[in-house]
PDB file of N, CA and C in Angstrom:
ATOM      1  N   UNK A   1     219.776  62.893 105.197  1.00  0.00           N
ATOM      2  CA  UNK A   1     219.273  63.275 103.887  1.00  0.00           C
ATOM      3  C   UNK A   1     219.270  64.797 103.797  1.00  0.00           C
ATOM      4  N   UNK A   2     219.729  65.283 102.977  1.00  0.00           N
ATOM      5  CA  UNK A   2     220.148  66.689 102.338  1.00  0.00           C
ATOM      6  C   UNK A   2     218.878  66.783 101.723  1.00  0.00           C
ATOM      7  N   UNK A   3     218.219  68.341 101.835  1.00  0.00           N
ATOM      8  CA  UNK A   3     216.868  68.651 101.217  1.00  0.00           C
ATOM      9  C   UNK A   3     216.890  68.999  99.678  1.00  0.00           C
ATOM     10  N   UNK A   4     215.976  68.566  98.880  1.00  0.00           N
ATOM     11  CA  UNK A   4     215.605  68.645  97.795  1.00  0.00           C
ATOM     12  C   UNK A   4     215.793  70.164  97.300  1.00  0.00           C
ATOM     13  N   UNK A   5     215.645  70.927  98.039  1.00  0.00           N
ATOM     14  CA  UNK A   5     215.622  72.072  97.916  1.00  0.00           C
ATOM     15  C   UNK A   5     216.641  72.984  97.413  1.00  0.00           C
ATOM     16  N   UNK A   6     218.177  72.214  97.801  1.00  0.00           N
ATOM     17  CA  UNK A   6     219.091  72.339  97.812  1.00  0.00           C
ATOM     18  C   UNK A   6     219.829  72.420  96.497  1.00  0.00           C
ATOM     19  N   UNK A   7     220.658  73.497  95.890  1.00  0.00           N
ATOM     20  CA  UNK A   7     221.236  72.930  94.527  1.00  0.00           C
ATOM     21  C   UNK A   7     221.891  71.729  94.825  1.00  0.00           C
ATOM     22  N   UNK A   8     222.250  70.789  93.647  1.00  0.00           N
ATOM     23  CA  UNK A   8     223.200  69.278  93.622  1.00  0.00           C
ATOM     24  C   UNK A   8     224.537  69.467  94.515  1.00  0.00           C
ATOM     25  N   UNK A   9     225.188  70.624  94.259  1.00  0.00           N
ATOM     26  CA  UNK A   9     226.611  70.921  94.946  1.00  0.00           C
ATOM     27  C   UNK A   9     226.705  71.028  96.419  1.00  0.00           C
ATOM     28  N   UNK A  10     225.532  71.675  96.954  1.00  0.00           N
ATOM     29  CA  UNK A  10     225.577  71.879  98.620  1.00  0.00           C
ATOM     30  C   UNK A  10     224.773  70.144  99.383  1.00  0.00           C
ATOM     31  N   UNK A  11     224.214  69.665  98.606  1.00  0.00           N
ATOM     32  CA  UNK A  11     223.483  68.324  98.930  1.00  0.00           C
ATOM     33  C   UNK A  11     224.711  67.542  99.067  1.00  0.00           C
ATOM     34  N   UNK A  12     225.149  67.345  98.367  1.00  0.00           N
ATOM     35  CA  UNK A  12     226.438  66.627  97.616  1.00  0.00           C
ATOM     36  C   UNK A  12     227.869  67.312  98.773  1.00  0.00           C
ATOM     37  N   UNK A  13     227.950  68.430  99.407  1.00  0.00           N
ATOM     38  CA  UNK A  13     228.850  68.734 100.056  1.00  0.00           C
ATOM     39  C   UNK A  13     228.028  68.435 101.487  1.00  0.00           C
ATOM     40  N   UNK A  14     226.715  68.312 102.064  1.00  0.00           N
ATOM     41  CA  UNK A  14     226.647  68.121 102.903  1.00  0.00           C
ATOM     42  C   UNK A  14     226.834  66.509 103.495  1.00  0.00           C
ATOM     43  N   UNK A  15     226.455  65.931 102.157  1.00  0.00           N
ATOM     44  CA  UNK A  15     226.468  64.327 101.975  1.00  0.00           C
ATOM     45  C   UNK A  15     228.310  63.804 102.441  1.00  0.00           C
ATOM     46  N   UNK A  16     229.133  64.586 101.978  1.00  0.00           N
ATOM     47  CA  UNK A  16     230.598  63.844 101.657  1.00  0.00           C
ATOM     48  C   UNK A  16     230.632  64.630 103.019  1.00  0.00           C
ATOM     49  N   UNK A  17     230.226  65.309 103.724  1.00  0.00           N
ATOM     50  CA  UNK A  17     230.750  66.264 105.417  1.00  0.00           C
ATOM     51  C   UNK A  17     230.650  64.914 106.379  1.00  0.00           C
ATOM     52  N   UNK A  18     229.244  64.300 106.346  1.00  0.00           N
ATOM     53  CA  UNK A  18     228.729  63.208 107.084  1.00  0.00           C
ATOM     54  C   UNK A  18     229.647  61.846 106.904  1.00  0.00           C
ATOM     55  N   UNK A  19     230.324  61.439 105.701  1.00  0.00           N
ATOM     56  CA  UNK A  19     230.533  60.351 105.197  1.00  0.00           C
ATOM     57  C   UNK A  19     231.886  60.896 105.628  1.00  0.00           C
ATOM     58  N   UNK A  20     232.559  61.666 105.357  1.00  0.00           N
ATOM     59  CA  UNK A  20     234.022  61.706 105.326  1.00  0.00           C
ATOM     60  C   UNK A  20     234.382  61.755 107.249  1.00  0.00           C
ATOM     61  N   UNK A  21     233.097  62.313 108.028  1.00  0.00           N
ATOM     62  CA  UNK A  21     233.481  62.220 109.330  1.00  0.00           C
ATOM     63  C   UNK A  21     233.071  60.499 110.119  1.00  0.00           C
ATOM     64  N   UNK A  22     232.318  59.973 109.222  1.00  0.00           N
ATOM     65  CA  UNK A  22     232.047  58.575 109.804  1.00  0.00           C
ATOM     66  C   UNK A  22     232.933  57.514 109.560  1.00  0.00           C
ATOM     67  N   UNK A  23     233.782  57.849 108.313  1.00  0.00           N
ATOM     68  CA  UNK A  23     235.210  57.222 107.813  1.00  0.00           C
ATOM     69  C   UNK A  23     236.032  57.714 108.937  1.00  0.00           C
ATOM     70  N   UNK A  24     236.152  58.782 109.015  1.00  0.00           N
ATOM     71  CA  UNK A  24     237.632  59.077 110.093  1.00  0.00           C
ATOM     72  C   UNK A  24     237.239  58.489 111.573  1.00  0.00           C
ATOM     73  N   UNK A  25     236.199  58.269 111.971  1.00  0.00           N
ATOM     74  CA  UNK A  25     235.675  57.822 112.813  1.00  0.00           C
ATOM     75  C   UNK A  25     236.053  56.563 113.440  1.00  0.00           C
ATOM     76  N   UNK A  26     235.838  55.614 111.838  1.00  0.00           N
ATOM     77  CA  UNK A  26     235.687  54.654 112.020  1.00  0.00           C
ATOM     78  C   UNK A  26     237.340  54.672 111.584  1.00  0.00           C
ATOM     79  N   UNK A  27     238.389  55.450 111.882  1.00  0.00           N
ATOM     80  CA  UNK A  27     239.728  54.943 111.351  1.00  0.00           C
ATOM     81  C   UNK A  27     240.336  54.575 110.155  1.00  0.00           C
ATOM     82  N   UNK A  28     239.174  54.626 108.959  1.00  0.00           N
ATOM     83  CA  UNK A  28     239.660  54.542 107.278  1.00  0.00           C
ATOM     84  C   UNK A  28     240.076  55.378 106.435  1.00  0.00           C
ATOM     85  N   UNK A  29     240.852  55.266 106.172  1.00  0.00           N
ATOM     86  CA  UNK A  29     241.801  55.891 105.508  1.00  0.00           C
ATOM     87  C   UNK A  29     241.212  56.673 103.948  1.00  0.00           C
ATOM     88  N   UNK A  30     241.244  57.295 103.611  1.00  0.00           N
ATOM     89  CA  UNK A  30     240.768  57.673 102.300  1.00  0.00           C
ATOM     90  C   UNK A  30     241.114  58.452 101.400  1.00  0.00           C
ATOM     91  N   UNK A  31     240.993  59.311 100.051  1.00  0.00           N
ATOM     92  CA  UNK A  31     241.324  60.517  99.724  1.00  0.00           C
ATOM     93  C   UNK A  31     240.601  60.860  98.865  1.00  0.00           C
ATOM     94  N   UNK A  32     240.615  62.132  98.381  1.00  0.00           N
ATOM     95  CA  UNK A  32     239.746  63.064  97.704  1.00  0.00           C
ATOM     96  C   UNK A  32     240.810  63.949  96.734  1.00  0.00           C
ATOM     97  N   UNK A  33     240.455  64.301  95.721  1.00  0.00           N
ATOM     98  CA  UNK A  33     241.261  65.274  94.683  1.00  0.00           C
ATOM     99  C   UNK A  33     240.407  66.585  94.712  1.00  0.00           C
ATOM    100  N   UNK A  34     239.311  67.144  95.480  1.00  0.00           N
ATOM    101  CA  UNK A  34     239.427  68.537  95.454  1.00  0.00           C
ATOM    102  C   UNK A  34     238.850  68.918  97.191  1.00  0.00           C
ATOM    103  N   UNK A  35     238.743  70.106  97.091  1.00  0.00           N
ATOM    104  CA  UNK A  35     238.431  70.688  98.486  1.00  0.00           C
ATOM    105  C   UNK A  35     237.315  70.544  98.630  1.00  0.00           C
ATOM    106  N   UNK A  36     237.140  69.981 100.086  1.00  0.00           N
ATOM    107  CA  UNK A  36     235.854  69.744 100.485  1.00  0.00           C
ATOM    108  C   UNK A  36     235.517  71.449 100.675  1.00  0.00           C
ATOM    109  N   UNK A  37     234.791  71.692 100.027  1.00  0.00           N
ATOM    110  CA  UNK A  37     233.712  73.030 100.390  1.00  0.00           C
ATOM    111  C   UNK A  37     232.739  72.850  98.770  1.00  0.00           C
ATOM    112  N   UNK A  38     231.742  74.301  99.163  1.00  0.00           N
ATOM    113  CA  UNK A  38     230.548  73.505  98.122  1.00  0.00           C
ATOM    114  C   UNK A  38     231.170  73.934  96.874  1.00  0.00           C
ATOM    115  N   UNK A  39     231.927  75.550  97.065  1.00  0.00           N
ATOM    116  CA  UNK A  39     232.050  75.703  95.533  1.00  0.00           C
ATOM    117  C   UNK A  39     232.995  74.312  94.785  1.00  0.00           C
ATOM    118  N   UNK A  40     234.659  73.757  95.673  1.00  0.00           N
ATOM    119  CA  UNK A  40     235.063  72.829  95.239  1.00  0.00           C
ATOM    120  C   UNK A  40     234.362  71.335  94.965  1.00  0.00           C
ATOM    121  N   UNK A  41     233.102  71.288  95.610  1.00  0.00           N
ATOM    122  CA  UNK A  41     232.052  69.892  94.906  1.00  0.00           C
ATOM    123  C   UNK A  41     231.718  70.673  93.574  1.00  0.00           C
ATOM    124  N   UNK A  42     231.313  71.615  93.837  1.00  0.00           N
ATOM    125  CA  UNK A  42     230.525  71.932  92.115  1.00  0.00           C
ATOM    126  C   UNK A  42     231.889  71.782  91.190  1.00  0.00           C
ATOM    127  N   UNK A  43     232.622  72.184  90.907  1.00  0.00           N
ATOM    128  CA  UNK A  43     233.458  71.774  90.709  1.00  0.00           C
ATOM    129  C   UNK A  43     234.010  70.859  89.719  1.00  0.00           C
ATOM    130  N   UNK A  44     234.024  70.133  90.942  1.00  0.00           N
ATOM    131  CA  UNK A  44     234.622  68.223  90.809  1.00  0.00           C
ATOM    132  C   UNK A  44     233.456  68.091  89.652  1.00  0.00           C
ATOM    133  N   UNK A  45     231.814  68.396  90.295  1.00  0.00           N
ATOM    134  CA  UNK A  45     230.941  67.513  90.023  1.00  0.00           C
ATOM    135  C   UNK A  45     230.749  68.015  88.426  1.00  0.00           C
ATOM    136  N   UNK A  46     231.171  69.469  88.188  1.00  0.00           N
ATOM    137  CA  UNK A  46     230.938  70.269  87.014  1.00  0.00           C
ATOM    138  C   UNK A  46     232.172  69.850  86.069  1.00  0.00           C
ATOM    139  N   UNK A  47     233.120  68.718  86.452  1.00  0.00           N
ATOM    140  CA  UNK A  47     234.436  68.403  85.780  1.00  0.00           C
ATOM    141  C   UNK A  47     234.392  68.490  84.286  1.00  0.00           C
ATOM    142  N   UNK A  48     235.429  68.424  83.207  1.00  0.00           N
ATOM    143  CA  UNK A  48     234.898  68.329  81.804  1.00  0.00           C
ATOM    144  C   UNK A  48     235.293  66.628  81.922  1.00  0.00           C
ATOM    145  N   UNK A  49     233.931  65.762  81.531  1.00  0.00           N
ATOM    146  CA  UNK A  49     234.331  64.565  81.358  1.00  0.00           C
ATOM    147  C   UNK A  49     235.304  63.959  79.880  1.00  0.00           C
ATOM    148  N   UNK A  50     235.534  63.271  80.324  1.00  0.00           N
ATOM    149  CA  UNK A  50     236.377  62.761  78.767  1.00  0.00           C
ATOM    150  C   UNK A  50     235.999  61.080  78.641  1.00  0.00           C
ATOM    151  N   UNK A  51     235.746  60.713  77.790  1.00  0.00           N
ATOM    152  CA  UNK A  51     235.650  59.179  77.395  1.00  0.00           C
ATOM    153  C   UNK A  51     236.758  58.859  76.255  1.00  0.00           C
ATOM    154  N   UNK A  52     237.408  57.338  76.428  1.00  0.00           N
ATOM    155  CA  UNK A  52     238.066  57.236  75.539  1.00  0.00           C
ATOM    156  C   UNK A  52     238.095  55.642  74.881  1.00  0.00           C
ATOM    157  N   UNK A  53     238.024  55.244  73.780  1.00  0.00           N
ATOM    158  CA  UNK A  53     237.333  54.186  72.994  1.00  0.00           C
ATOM    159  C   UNK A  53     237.999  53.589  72.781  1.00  0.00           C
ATOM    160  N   UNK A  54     237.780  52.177  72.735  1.00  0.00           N
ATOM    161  CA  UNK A  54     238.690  51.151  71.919  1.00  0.00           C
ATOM    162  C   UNK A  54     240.441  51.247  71.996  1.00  0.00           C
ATOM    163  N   UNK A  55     240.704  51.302  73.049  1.00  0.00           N
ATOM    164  CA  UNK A  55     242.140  51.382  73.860  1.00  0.00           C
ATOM    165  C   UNK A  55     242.901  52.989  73.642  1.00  0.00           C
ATOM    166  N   UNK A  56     241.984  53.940  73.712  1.00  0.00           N
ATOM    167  CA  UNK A  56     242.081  55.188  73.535  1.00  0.00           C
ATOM    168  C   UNK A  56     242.598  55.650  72.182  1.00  0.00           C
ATOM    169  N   UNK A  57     241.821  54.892  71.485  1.00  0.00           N
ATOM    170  CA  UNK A  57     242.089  55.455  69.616  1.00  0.00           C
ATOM    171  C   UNK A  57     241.165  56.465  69.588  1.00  0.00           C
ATOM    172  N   UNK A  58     240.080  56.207  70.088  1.00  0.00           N
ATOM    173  CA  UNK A  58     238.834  57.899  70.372  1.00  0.00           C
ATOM    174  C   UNK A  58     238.962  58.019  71.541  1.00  0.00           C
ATOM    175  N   UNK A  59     239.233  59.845  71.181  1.00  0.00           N
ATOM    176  CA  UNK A  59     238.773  60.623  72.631  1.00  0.00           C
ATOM    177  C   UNK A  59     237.834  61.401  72.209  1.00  0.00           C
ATOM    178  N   UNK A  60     236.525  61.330  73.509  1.00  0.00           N
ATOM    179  CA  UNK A  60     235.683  62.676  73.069  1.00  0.00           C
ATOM    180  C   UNK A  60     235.225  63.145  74.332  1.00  0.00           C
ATOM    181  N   UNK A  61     235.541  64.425  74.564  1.00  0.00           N
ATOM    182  CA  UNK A  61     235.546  65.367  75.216  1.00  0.00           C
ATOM    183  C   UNK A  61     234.338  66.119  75.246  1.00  0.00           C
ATOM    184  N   UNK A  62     233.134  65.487  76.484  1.00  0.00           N
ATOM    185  CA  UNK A  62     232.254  65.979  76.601  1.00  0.00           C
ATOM    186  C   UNK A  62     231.766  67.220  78.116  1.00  0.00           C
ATOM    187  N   UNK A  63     232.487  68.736  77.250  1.00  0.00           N
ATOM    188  CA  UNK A  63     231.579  69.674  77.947  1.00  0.00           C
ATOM    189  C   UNK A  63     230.628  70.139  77.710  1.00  0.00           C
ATOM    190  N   UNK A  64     230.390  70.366  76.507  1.00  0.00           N
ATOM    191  CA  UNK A  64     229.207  70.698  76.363  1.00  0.00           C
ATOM    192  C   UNK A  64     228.349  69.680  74.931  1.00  0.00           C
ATOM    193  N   UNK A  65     228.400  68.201  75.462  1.00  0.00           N
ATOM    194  CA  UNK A  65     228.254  67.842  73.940  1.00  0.00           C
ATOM    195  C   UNK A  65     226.584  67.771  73.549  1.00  0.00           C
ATOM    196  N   UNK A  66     226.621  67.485  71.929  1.00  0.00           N
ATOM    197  CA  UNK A  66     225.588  67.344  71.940  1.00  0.00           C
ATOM    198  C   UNK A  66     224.687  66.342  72.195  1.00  0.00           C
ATOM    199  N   UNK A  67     223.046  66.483  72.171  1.00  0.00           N
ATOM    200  CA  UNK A  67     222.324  65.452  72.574  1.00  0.00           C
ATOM    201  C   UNK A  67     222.629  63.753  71.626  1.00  0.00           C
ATOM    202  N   UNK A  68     222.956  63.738  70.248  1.00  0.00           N
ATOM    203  CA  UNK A  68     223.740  63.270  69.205  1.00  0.00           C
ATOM    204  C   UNK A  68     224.676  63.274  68.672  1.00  0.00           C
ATOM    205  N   UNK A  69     225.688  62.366  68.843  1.00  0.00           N
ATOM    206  CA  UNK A  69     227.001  62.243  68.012  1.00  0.00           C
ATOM    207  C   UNK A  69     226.865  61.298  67.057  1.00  0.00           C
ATOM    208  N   UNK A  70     227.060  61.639  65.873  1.00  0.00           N
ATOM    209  CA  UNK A  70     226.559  60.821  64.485  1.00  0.00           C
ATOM    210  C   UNK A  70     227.610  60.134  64.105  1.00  0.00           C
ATOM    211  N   UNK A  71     228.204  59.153  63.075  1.00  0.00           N
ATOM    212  CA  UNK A  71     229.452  58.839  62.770  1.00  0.00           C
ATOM    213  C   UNK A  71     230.322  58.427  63.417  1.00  0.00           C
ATOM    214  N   UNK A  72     230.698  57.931  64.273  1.00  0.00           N
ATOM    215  CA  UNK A  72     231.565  57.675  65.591  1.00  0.00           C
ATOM    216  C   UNK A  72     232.348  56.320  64.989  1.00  0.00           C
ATOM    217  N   UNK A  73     233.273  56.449  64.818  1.00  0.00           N
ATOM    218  CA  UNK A  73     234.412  55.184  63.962  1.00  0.00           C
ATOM    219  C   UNK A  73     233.908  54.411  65.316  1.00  0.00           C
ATOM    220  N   UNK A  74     233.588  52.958  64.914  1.00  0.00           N
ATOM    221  CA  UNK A  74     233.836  51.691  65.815  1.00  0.00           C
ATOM    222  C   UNK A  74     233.979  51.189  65.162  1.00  0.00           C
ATOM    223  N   UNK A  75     234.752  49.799  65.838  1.00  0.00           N
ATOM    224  CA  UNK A  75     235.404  48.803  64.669  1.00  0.00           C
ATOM    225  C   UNK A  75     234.795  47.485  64.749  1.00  0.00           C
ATOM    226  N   UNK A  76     234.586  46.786  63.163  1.00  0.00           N
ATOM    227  CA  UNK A  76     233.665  45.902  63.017  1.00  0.00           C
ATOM    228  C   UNK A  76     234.657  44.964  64.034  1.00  0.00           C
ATOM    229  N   UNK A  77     233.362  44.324  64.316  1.00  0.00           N
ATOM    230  CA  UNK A  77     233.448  42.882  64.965  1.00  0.00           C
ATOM    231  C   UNK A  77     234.683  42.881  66.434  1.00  0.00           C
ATOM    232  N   UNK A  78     233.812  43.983  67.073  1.00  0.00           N
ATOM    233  CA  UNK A  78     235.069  44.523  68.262  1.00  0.00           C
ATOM    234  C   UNK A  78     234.416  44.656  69.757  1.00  0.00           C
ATOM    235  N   UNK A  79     234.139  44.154  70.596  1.00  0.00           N
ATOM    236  CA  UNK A  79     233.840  44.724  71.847  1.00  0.00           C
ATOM    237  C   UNK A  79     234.281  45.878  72.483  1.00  0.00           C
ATOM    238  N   UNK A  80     232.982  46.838  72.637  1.00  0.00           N
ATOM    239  CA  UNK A  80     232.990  48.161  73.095  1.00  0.00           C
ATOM    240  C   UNK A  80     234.265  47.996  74.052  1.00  0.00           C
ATOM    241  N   UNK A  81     235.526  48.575  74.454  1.00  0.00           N
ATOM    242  CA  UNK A  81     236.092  48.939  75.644  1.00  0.00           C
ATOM    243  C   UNK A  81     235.966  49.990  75.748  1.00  0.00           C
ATOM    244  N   UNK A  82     235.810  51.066  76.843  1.00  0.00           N
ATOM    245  CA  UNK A  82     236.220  52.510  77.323  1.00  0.00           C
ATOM    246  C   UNK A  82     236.690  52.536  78.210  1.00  0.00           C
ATOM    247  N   UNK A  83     237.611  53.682  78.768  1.00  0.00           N
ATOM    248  CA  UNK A  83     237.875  54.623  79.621  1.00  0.00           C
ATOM    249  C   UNK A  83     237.224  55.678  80.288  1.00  0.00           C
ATOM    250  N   UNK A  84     237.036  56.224  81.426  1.00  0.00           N
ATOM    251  CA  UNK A  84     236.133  57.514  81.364  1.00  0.00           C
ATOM    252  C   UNK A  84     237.239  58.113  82.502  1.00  0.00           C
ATOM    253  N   UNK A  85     237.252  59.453  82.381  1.00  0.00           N
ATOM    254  CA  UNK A  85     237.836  60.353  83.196  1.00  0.00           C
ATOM    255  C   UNK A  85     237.331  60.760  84.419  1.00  0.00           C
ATOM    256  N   UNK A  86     235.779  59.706  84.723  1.00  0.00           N
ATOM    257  CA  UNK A  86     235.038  59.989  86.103  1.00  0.00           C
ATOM    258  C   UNK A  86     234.928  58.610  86.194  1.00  0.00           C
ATOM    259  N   UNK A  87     234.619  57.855  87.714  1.00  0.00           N
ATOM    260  CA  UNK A  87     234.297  56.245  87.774  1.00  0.00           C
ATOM    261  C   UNK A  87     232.558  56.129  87.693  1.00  0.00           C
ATOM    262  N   UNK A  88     232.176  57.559  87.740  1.00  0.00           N
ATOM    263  CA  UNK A  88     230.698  57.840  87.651  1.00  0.00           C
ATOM    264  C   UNK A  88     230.145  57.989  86.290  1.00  0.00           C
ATOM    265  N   UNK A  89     230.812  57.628  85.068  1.00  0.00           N
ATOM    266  CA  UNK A  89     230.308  57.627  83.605  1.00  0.00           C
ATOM    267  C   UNK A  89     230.233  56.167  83.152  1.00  0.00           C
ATOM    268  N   UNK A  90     229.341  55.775  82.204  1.00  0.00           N
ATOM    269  CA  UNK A  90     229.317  55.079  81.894  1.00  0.00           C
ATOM    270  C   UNK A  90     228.901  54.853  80.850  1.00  0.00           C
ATOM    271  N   UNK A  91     229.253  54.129  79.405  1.00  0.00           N
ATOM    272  CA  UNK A  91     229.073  54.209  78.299  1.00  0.00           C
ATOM    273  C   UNK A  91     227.693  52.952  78.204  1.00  0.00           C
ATOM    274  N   UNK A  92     226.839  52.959  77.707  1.00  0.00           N
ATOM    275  CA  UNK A  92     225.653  51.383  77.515  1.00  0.00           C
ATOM    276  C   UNK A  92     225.156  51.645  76.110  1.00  0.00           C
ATOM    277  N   UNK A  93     224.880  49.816  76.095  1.00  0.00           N
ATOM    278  CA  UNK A  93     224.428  49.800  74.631  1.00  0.00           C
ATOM    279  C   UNK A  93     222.867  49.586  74.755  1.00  0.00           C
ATOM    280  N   UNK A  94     222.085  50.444  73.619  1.00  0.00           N
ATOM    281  CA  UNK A  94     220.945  50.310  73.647  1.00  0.00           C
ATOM    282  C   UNK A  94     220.481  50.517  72.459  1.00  0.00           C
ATOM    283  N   UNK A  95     219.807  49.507  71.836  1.00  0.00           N
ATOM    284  CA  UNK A  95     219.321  49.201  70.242  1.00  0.00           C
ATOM    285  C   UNK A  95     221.263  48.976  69.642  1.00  0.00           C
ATOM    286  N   UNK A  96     220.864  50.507  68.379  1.00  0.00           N
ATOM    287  CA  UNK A  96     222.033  50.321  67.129  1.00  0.00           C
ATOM    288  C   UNK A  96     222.865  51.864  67.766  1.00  0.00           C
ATOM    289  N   UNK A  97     222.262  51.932  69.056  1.00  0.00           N
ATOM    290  CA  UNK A  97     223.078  52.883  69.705  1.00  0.00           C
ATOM    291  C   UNK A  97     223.685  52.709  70.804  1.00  0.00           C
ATOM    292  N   UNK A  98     224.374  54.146  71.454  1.00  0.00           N
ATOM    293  CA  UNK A  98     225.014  53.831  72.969  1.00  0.00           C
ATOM    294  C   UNK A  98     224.666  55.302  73.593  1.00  0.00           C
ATOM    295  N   UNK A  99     224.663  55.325  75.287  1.00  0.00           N
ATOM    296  CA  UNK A  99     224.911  56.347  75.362  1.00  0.00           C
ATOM    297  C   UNK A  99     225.630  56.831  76.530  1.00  0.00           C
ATOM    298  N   UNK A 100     225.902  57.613  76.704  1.00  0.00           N
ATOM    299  CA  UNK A 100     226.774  58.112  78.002  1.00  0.00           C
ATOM    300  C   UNK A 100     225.951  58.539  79.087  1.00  0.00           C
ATOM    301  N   UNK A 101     226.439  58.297  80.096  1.00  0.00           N
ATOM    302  CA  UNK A 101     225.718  58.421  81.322  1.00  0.00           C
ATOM    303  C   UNK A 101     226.676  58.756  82.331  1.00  0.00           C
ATOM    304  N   UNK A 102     226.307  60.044  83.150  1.00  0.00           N
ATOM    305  CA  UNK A 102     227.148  60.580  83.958  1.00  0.00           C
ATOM    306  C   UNK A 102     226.374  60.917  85.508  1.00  0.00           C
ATOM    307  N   UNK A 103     226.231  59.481  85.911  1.00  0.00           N
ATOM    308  CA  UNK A 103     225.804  59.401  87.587  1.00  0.00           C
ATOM    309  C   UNK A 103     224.181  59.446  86.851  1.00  0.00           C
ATOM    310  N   UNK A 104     223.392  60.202  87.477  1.00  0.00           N
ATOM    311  CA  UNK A 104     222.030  60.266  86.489  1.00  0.00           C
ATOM    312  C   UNK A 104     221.772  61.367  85.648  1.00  0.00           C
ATOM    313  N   UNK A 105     222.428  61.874  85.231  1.00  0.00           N
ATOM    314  CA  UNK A 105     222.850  63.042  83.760  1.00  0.00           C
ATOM    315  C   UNK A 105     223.118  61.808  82.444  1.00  0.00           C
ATOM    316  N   UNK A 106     222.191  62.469  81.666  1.00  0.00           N
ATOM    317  CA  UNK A 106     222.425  61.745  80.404  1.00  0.00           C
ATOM    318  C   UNK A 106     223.137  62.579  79.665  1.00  0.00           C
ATOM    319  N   UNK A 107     224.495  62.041  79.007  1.00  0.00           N
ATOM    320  CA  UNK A 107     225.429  63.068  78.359  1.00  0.00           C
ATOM    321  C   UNK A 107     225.279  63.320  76.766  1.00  0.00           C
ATOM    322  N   UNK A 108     225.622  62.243  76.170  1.00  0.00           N
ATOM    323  CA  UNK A 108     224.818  61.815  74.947  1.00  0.00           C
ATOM    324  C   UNK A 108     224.760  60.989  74.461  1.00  0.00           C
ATOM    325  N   UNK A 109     224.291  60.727  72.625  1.00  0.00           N
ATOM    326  CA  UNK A 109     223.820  58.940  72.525  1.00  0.00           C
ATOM    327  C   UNK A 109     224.968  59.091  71.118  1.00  0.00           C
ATOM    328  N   UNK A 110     225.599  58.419  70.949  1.00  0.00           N
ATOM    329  CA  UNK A 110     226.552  57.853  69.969  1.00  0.00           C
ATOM    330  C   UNK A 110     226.030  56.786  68.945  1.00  0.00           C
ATOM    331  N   UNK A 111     225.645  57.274  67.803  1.00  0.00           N
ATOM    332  CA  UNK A 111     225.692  56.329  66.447  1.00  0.00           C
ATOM    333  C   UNK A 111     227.060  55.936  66.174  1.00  0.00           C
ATOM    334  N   UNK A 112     227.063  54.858  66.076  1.00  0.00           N
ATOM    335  CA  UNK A 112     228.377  54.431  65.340  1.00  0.00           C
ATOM    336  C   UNK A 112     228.449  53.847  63.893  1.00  0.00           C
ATOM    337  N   UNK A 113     229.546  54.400  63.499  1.00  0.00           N
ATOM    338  CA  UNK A 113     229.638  54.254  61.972  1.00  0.00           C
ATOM    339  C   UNK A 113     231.030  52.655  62.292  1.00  0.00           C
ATOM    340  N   UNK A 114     230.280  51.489  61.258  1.00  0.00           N
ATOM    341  CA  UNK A 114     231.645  50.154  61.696  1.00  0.00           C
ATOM    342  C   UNK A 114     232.510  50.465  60.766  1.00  0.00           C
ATOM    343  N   UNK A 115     233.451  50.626  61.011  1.00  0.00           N
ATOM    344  CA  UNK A 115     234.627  50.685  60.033  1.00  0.00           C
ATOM    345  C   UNK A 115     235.914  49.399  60.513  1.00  0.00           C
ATOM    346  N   UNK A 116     236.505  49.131  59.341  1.00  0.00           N
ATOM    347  CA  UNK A 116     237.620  48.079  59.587  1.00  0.00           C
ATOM    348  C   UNK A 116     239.101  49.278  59.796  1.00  0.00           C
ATOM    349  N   UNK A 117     239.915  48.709  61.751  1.00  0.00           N
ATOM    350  CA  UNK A 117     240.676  49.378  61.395  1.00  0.00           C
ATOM    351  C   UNK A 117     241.064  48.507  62.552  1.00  0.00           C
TER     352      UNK A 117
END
């Protein structure tokens, strides 16, 4: 356990040091898309996420979004599908809303407007 004390990026780089040497250890094979060091976790972890809707007819590109996205085309009588550009996001429905969730970062909450399309 990495101390509390710690910003998210060096916790998070000391965490993947331990795990990535108990994999090679144990002979499993694996891979990673950035450099293990802390600035390359912050990084990764600081990525610009992207979500994409209903077989990628919406993209929205959350770096800095807001706490509310109002209006959001969904289509009547359609089951939510998404995409996300991290396996750590996740879109959920809650009430007449949704919201994004990025590991335990709340990104934001999406009203949707139903439109036929």
């Amino acid at each position: 356990e990495a101390s509390k004390n710690l910003p998210v990026n060096l916790r998070a780089y000391y965490h993947l040091l331990a795990i990535e040497n108990y994999l090679k250890t144990a002979g499993i094979e694996f891979s990673r898309d950035f450099e293990l060091t802390p600035k390359g976790v912050d990084k990764a972890i600081n990525k610009e996420l992207e979500v994409k809707l209903f077989n990628d007819r919406i993209l929205l590109s959350l770096k800095n979004p807001r706490k509310v996205i109002n209006y959001v085309p969904f289509p009547v009588n359609k089951e939510l599908n998404y995409n996300t550009s991290n396996e750590l996001t996740a879109v959920i429905a809650e009430g007449n809303s949704f919201y994004i969730q990025y590991g335990n970062r709340f990104q934001t909450r999406l009203y949707p407007e139903y439109l036929e399309f």
